[in-house]
N, C-alpha and C. Protein backbone atom coordinates (compact mmCIF):
# COMPACT_ATOMS: atom_id res chain seq x y z
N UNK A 1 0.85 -1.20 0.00
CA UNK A 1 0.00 0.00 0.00
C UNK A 1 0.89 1.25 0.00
N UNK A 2 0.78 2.30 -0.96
CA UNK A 2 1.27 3.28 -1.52
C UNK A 2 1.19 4.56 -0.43
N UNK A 3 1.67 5.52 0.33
CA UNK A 3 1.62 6.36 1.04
C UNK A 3 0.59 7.54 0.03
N UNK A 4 -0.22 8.41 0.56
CA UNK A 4 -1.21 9.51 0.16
C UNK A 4 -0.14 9.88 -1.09
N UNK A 5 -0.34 10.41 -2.02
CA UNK A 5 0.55 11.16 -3.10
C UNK A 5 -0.12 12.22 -3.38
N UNK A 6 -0.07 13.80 -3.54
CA UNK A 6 -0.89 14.78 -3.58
C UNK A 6 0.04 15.31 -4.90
N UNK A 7 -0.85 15.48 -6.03
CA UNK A 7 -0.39 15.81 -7.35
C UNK A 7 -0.68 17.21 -8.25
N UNK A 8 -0.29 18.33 -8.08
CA UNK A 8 -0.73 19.33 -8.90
C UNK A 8 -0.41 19.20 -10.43
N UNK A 9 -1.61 19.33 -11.00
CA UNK A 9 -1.85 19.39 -12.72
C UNK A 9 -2.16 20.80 -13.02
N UNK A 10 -1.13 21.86 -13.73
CA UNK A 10 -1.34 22.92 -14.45
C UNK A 10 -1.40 22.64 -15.76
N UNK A 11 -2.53 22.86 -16.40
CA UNK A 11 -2.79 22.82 -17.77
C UNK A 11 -4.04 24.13 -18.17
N UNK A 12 -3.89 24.64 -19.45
CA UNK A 12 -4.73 25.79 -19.82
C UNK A 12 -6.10 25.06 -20.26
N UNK A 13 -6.27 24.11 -19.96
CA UNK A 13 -7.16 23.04 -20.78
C UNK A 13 -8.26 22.61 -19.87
N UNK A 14 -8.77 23.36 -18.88
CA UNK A 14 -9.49 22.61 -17.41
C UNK A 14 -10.25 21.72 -17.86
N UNK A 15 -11.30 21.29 -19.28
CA UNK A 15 -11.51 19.91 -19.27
C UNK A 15 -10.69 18.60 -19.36
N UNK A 16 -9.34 18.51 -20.18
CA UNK A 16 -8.67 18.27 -20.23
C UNK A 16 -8.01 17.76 -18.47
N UNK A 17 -7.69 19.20 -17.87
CA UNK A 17 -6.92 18.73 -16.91
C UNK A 17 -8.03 17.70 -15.93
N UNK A 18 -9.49 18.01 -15.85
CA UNK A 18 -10.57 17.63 -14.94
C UNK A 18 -10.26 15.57 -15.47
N UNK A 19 -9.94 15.71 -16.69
CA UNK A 19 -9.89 14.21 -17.37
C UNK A 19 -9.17 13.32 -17.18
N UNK A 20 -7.71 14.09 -16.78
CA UNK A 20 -6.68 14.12 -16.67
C UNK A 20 -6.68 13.61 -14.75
N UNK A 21 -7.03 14.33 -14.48
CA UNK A 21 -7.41 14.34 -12.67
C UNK A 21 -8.15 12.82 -12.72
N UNK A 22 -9.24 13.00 -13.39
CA UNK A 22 -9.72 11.48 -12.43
C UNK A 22 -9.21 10.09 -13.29
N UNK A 23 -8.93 10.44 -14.25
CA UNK A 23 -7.88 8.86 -14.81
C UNK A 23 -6.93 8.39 -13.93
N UNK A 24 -5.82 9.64 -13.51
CA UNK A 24 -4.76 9.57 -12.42
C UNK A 24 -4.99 9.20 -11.07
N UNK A 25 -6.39 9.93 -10.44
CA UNK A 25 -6.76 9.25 -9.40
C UNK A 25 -7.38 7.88 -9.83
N UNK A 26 -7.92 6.99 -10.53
CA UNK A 26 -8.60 6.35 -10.42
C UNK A 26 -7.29 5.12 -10.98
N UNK A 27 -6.55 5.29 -11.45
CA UNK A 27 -5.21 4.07 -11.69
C UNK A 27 -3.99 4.32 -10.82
N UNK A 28 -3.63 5.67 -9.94
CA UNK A 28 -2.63 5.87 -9.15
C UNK A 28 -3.23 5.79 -7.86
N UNK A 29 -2.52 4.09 -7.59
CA UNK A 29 -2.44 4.24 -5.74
C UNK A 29 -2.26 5.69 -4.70
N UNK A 30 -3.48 5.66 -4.41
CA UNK A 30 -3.51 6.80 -3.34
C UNK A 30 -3.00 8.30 -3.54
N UNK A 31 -3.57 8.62 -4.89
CA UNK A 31 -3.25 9.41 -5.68
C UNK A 31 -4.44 10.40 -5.21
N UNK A 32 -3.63 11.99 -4.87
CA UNK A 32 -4.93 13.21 -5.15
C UNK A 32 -4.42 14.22 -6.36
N UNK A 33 -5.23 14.57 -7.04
CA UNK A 33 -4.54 15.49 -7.76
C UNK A 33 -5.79 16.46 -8.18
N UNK A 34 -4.95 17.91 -7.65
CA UNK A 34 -5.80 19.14 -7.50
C UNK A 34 -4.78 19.66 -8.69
N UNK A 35 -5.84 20.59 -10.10
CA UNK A 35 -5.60 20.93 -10.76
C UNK A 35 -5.35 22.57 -10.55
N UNK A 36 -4.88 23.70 -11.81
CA UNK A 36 -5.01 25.08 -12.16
C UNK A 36 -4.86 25.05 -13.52
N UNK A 37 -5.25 26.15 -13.66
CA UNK A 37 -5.82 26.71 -15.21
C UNK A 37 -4.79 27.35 -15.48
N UNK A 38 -3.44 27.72 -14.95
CA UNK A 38 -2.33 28.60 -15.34
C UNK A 38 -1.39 28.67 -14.51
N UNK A 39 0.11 29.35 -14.91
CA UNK A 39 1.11 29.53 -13.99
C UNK A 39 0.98 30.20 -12.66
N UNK A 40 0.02 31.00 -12.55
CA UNK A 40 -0.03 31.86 -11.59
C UNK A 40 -0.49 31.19 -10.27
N UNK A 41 -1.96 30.47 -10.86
CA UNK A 41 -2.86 29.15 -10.17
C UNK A 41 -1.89 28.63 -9.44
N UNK A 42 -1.00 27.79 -10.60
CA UNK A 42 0.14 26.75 -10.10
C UNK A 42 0.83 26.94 -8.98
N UNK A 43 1.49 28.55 -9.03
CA UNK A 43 2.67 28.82 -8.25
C UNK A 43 1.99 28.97 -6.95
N UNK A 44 0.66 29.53 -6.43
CA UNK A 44 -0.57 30.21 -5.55
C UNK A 44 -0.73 28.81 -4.62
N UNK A 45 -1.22 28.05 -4.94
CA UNK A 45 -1.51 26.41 -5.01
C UNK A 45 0.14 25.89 -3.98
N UNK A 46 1.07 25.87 -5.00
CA UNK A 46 2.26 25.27 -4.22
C UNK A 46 2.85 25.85 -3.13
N UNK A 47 2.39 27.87 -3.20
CA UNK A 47 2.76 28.59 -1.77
C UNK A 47 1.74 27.56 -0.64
N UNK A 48 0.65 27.63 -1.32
CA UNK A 48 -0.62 27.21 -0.06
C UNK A 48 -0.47 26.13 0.80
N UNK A 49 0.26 25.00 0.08
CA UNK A 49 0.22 23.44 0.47
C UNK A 49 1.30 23.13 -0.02
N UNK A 50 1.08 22.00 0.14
CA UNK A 50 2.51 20.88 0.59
C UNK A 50 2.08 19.60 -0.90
N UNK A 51 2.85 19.83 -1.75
CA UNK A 51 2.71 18.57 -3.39
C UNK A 51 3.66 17.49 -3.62
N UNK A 52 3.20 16.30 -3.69
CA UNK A 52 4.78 15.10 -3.94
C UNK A 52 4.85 15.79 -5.44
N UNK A 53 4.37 16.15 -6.23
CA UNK A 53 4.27 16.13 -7.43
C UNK A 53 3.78 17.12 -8.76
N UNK A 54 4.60 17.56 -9.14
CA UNK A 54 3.73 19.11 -10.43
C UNK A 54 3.80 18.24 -11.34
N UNK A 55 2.71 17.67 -12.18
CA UNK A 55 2.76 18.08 -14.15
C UNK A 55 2.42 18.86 -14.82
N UNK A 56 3.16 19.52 -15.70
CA UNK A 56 2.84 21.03 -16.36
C UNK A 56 2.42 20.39 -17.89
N UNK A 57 1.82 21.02 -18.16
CA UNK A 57 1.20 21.36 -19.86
C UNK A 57 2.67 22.49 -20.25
N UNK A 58 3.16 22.22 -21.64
CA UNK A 58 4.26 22.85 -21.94
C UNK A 58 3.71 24.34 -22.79
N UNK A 59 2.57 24.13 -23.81
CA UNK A 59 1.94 25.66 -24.18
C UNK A 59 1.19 25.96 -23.51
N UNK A 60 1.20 26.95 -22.83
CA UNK A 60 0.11 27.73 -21.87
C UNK A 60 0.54 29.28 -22.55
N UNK A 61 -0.82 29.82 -22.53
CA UNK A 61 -0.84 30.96 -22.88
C UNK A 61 -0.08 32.32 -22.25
N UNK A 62 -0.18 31.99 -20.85
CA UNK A 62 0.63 32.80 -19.86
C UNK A 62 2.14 32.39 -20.05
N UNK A 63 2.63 31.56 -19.77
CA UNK A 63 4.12 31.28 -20.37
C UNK A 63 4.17 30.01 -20.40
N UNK A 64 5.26 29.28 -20.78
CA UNK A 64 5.56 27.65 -20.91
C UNK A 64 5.61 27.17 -19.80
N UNK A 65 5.98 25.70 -20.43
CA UNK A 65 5.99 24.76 -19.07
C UNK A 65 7.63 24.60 -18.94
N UNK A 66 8.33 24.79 -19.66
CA UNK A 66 9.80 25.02 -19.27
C UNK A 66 10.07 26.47 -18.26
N UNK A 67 8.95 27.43 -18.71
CA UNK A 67 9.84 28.70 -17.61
C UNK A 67 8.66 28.48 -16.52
N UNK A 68 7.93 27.88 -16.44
CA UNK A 68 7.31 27.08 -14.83
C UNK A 68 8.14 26.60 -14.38
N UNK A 69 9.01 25.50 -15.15
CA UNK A 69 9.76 24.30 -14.30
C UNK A 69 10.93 25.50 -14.03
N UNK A 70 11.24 26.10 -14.64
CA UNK A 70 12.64 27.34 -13.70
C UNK A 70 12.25 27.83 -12.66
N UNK A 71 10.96 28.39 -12.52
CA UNK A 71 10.55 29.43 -11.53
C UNK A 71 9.88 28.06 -10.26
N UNK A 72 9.41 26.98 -10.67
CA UNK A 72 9.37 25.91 -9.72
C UNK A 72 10.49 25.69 -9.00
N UNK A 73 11.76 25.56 -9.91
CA UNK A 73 13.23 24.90 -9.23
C UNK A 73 13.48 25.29 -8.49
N UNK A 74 13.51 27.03 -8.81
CA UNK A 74 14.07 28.23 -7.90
C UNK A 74 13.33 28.04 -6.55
N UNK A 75 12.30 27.95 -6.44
CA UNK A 75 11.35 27.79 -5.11
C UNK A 75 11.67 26.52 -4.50
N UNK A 76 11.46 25.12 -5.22
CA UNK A 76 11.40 24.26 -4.51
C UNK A 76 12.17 22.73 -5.48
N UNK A 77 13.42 23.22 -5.50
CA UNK A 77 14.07 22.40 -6.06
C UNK A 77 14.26 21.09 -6.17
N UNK A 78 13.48 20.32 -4.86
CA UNK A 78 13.55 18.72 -4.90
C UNK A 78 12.67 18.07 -5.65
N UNK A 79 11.28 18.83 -5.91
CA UNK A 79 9.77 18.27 -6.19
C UNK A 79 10.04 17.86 -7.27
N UNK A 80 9.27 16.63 -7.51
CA UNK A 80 9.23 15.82 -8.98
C UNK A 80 8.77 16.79 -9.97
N UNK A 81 9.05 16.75 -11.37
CA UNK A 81 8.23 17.68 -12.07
C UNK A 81 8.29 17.35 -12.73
N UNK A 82 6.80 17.06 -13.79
CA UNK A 82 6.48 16.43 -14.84
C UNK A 82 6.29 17.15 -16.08
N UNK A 83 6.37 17.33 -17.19
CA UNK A 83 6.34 18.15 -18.51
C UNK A 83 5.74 16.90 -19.63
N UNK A 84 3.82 17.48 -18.79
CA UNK A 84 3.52 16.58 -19.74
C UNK A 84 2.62 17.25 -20.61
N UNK A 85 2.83 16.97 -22.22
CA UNK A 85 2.82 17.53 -23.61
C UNK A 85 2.07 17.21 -24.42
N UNK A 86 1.48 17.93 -25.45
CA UNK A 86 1.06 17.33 -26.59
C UNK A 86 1.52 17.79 -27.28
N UNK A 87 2.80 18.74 -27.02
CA UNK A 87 3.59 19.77 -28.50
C UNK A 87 4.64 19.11 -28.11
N UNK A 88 5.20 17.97 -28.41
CA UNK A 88 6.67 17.51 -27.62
C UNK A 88 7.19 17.88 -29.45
N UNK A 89 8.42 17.88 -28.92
CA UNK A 89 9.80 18.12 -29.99
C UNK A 89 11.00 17.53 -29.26
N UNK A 90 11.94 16.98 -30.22
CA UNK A 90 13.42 16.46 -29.55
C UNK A 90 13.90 17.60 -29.12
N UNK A 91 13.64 19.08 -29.47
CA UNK A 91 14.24 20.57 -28.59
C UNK A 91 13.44 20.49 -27.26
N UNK A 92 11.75 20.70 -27.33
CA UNK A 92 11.85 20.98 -26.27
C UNK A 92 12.08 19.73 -25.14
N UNK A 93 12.14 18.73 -25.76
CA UNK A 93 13.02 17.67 -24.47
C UNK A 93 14.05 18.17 -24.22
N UNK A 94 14.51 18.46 -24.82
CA UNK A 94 16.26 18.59 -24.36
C UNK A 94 16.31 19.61 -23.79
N UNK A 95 15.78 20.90 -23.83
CA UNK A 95 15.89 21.94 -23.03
C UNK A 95 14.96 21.84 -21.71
N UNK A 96 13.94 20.94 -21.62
CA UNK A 96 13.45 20.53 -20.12
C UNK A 96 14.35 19.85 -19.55
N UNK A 97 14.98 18.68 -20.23
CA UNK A 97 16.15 18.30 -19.58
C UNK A 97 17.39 19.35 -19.14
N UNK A 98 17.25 19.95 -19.57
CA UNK A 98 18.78 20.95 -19.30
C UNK A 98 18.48 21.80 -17.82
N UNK A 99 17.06 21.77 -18.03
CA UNK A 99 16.55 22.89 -16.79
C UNK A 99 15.76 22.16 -15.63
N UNK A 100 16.39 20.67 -15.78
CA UNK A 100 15.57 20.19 -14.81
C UNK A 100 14.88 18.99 -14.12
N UNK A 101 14.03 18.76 -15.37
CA UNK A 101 12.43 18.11 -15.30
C UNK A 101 12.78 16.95 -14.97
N UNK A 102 11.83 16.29 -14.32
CA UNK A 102 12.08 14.99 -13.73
C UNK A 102 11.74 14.18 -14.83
N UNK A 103 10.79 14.23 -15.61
CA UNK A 103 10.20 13.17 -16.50
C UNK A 103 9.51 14.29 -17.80
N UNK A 104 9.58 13.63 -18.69
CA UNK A 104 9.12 14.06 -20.35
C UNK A 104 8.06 13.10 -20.61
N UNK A 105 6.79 13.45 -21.04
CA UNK A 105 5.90 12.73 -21.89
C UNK A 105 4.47 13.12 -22.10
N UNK A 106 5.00 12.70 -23.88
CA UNK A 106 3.83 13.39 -24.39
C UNK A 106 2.36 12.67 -24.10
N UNK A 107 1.23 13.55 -24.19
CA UNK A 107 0.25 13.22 -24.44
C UNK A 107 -0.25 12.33 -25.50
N UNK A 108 -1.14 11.71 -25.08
CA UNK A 108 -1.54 10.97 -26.73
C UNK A 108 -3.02 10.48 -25.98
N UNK A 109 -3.66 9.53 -27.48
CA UNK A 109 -5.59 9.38 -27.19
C UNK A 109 -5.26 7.71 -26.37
N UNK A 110 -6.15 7.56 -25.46
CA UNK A 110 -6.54 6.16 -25.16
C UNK A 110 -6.00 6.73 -23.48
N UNK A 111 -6.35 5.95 -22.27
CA UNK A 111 -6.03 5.42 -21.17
C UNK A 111 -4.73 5.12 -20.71
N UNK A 112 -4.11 4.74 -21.29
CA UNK A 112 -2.58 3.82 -21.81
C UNK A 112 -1.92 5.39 -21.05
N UNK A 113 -1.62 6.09 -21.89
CA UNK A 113 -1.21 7.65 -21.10
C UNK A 113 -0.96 8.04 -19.99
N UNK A 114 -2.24 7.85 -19.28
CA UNK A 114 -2.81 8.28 -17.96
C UNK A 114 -1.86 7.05 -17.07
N UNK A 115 -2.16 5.58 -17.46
CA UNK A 115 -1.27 4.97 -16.62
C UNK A 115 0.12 4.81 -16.63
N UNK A 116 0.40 5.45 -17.73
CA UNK A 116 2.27 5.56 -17.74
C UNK A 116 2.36 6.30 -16.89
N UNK A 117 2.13 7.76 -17.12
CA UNK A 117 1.98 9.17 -16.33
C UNK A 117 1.59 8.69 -14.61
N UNK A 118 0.59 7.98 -14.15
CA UNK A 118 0.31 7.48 -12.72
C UNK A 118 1.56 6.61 -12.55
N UNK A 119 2.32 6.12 -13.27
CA UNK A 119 3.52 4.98 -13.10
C UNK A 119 4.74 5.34 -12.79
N UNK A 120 4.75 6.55 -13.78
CA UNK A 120 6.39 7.76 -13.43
C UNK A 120 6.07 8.33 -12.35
N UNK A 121 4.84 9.09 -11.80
CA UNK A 121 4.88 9.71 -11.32
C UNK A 121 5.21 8.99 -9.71
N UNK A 122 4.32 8.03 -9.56
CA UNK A 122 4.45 7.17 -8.52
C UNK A 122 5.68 6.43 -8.08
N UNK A 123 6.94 6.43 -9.35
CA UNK A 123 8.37 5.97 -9.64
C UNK A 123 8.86 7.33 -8.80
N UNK A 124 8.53 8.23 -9.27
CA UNK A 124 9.53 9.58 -9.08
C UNK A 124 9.50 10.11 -7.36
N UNK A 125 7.79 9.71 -7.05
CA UNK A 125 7.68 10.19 -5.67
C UNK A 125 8.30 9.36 -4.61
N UNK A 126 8.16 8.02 -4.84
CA UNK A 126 8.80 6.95 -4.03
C UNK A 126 10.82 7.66 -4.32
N UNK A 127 11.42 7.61 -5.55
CA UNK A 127 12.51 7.89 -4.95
C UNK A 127 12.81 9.43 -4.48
N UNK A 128 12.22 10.19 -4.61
CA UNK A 128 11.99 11.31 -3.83
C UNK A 128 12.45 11.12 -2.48
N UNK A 129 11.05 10.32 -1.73
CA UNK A 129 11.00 9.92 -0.60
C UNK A 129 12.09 9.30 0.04
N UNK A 130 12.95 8.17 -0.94
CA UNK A 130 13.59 7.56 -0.42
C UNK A 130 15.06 8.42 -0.07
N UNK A 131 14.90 9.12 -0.79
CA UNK A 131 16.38 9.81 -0.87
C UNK A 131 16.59 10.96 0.41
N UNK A 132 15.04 11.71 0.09
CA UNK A 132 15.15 12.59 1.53
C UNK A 132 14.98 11.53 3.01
N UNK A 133 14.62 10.47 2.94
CA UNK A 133 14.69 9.94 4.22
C UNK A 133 16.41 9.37 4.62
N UNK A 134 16.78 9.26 3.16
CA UNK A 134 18.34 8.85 2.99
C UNK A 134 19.12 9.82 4.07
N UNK A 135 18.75 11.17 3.48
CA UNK A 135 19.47 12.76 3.55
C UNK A 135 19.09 12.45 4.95
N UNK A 136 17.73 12.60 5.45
CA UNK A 136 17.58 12.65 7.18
C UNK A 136 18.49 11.78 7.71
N UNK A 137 18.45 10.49 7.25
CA UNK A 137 19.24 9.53 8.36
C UNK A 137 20.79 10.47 8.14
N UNK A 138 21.41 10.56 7.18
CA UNK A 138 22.36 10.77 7.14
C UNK A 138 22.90 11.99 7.95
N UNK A 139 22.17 12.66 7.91
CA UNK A 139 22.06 14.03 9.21
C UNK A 139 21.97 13.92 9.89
N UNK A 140 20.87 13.17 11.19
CA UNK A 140 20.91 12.63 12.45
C UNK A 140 21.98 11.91 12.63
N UNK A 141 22.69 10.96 11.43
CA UNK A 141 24.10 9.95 12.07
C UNK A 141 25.29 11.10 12.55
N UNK A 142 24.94 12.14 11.85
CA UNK A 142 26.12 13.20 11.74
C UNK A 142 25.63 14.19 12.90
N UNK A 143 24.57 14.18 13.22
CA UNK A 143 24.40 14.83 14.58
C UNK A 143 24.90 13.94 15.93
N UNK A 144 24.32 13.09 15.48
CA UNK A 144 24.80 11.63 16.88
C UNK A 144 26.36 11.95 16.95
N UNK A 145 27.19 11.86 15.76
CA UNK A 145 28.67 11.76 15.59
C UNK A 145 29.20 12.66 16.58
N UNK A 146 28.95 13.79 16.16
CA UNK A 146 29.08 15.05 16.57
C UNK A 146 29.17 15.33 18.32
N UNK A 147 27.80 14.98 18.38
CA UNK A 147 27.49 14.72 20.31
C UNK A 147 28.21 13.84 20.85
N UNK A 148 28.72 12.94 20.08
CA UNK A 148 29.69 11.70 20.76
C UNK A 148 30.75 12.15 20.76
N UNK A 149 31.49 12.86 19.68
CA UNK A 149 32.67 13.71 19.92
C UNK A 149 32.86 14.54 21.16
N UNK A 150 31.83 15.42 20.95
CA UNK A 150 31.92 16.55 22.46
C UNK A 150 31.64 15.55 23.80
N UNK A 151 31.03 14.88 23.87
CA UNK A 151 30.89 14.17 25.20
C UNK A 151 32.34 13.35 25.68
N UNK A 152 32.99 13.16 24.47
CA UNK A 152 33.97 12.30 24.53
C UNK A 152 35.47 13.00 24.94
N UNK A 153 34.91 14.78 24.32
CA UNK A 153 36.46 15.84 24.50
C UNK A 153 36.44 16.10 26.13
N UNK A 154 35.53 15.49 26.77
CA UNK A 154 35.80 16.10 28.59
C UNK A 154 34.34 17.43 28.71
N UNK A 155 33.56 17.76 27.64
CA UNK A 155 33.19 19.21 28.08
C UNK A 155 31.86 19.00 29.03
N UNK A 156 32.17 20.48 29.44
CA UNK A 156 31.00 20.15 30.93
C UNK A 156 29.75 19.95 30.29
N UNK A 157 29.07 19.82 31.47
CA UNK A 157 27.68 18.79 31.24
C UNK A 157 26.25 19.86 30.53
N UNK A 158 26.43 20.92 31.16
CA UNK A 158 26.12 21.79 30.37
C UNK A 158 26.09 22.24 29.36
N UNK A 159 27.40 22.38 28.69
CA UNK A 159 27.76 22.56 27.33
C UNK A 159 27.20 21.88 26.51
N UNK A 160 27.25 20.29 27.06
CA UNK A 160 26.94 19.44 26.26
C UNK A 160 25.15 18.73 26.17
N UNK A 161 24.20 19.52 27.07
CA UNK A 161 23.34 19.72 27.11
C UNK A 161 22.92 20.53 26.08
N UNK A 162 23.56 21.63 26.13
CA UNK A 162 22.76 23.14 24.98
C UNK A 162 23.15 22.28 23.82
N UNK A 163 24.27 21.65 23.58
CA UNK A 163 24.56 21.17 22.13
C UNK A 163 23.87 20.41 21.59
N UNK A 164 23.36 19.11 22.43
CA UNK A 164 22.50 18.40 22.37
C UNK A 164 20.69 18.65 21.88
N UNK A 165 20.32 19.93 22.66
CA UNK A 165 19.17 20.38 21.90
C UNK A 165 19.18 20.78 20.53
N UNK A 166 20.49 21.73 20.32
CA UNK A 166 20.82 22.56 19.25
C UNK A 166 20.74 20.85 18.08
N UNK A 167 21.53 20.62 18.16
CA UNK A 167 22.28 19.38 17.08
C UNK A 167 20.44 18.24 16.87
N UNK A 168 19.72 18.29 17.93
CA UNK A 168 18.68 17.34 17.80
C UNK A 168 16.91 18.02 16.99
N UNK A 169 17.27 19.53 17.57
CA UNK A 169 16.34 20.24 16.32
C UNK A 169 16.53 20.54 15.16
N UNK A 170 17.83 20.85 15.23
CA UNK A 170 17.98 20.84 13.89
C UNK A 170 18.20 19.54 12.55
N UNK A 171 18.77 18.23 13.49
CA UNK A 171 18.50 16.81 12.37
C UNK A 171 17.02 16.62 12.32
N UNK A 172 16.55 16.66 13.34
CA UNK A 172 14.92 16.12 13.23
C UNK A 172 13.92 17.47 12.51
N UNK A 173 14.20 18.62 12.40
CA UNK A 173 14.12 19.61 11.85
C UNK A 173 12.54 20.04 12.46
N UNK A 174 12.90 20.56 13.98
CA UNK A 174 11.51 20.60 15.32
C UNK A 174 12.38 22.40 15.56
N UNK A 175 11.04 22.78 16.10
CA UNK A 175 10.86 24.03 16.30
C UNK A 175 11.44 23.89 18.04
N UNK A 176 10.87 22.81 18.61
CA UNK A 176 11.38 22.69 20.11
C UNK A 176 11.99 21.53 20.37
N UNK A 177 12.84 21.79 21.54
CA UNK A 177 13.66 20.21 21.77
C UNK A 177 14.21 21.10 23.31
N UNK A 178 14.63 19.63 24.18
CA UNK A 178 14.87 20.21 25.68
C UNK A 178 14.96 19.16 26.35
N UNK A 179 16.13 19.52 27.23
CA UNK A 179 16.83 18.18 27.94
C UNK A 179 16.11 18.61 29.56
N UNK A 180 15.31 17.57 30.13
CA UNK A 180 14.84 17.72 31.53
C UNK A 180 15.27 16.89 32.33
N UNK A 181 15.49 17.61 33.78
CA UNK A 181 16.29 17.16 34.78
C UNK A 181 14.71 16.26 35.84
N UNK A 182 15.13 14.89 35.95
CA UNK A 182 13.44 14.40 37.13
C UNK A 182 14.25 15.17 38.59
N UNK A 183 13.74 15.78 39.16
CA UNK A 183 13.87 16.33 40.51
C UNK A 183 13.09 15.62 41.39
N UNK A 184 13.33 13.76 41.95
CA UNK A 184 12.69 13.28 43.20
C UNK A 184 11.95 14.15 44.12
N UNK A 185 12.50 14.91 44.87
CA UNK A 185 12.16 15.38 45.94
C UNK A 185 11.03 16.68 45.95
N UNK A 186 10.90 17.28 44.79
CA UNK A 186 9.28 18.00 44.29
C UNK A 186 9.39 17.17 43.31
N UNK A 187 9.48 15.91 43.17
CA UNK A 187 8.47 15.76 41.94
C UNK A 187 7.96 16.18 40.78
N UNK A 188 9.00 16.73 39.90
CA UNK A 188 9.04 17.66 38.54
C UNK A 188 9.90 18.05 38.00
N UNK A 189 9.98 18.31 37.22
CA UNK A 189 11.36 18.69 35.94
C UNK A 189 11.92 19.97 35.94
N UNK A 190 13.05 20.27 35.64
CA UNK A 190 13.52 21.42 35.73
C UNK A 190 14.23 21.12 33.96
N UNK A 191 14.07 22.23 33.85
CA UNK A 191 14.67 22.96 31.91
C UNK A 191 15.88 22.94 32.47
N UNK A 192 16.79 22.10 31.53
CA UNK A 192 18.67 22.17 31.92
C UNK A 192 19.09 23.04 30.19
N UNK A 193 18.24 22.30 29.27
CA UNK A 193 18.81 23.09 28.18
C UNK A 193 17.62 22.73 26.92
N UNK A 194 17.37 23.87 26.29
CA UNK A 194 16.13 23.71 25.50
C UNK A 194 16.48 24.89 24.14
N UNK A 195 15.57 24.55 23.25
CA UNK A 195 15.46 25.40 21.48
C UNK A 195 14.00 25.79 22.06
N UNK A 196 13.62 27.01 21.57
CA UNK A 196 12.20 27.45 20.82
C UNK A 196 11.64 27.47 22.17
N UNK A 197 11.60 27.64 23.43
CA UNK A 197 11.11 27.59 24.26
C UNK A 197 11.44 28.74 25.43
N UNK A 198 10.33 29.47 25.79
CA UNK A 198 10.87 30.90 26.52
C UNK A 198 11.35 30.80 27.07
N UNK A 199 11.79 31.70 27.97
CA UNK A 199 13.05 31.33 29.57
C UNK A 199 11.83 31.59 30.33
């Protein structure tokens, strides 16, 4: 079973994209996909929420789907991004490739389409996923490293308290984190060293 996948479709075509929407949901495991009618839609949409996934229409009247996928990168450089076409050319592949795009493919008539397109896309989000969970582990090992070093140079207990919050919000990437002392004798915690949390 496939984790939720949330998919934005910009195309100038809203029947098209509406067609487009429920083929993808209805053959992509745990697939949502909320459409726009243009770049502007698109960009409005991806400030608002959180997407495994963009496919752009490459002629749009407002501008292409190549200077989307630039002004996408610039913002949010990891997201899969799809450049999917019915004006494909061996140029404009190659210049989506140059600037980017995760995947190329054209449009065409029949069903067949829709489940390639649910197949890449569902390819692209899984290694997405896998890679940023890669990147996390690999950051927390390098935070752990780190704390084992300083605990290991002699430094006081303190020091190595504040470091410890610092080094553990920032791998796990938390607004708060805080090392508490049990105090037996009242019965309650005392703050020894904490992130994001008032004095």
């Amino acid at each position: 079973m496939y984790r939720q996948v949330r998919v934005l479709h910009v195309d100038d075509d809203p029947e098209f994209a509406e067609v487009a929407a429920t083929f993808l949901e209805r053959v992509g495991d745990g697939f949502t996909v909320e459409t726009a009618a243009n770049v502007s839609d698109g960009l409005a949409r991806l400030a608002e929420a959180s997407f495994d996934c963009v496919v752009s229409d490459y002629d749009m009247p407002e501008t292409n789907g190549i200077a989307f996928l630039e002004t996408v990168r610039s913002e949010y450089p990891d997201i899969p991004f799809v450049l999917f076409t019915g004006k494909g050319s061996e140029e404009v592949a190659s210049e989506a490739v140059s600037k980017g795009v995760s995947d190329y493919l054209q449009k065409g008539h029949g069903t067949d389409r829709y489940t390639l397109l649910a197949n890449r896309i569902q390819n692209l989000v899984a290694q997405h996923r896998a890679e940023a969970g890669l990147e996390s582990r690999i950051e927390q090992q390098s935070a752990l490293a780190a704390l084992g070093t300083s605990a290991l140079s002699g430094c006081e207990r303190q020091t190595l308290f504040e470091e410890a919050v610092e080094l553990v919000s920032d791998a796990l990437g938390t607004e708060y984190s805080k090392v508490l002392e049990y105090r037996p004798d009242s019965d309650n915690f005392l703050l020894r060293a904490g992130v994001g949390w008032q004095d």
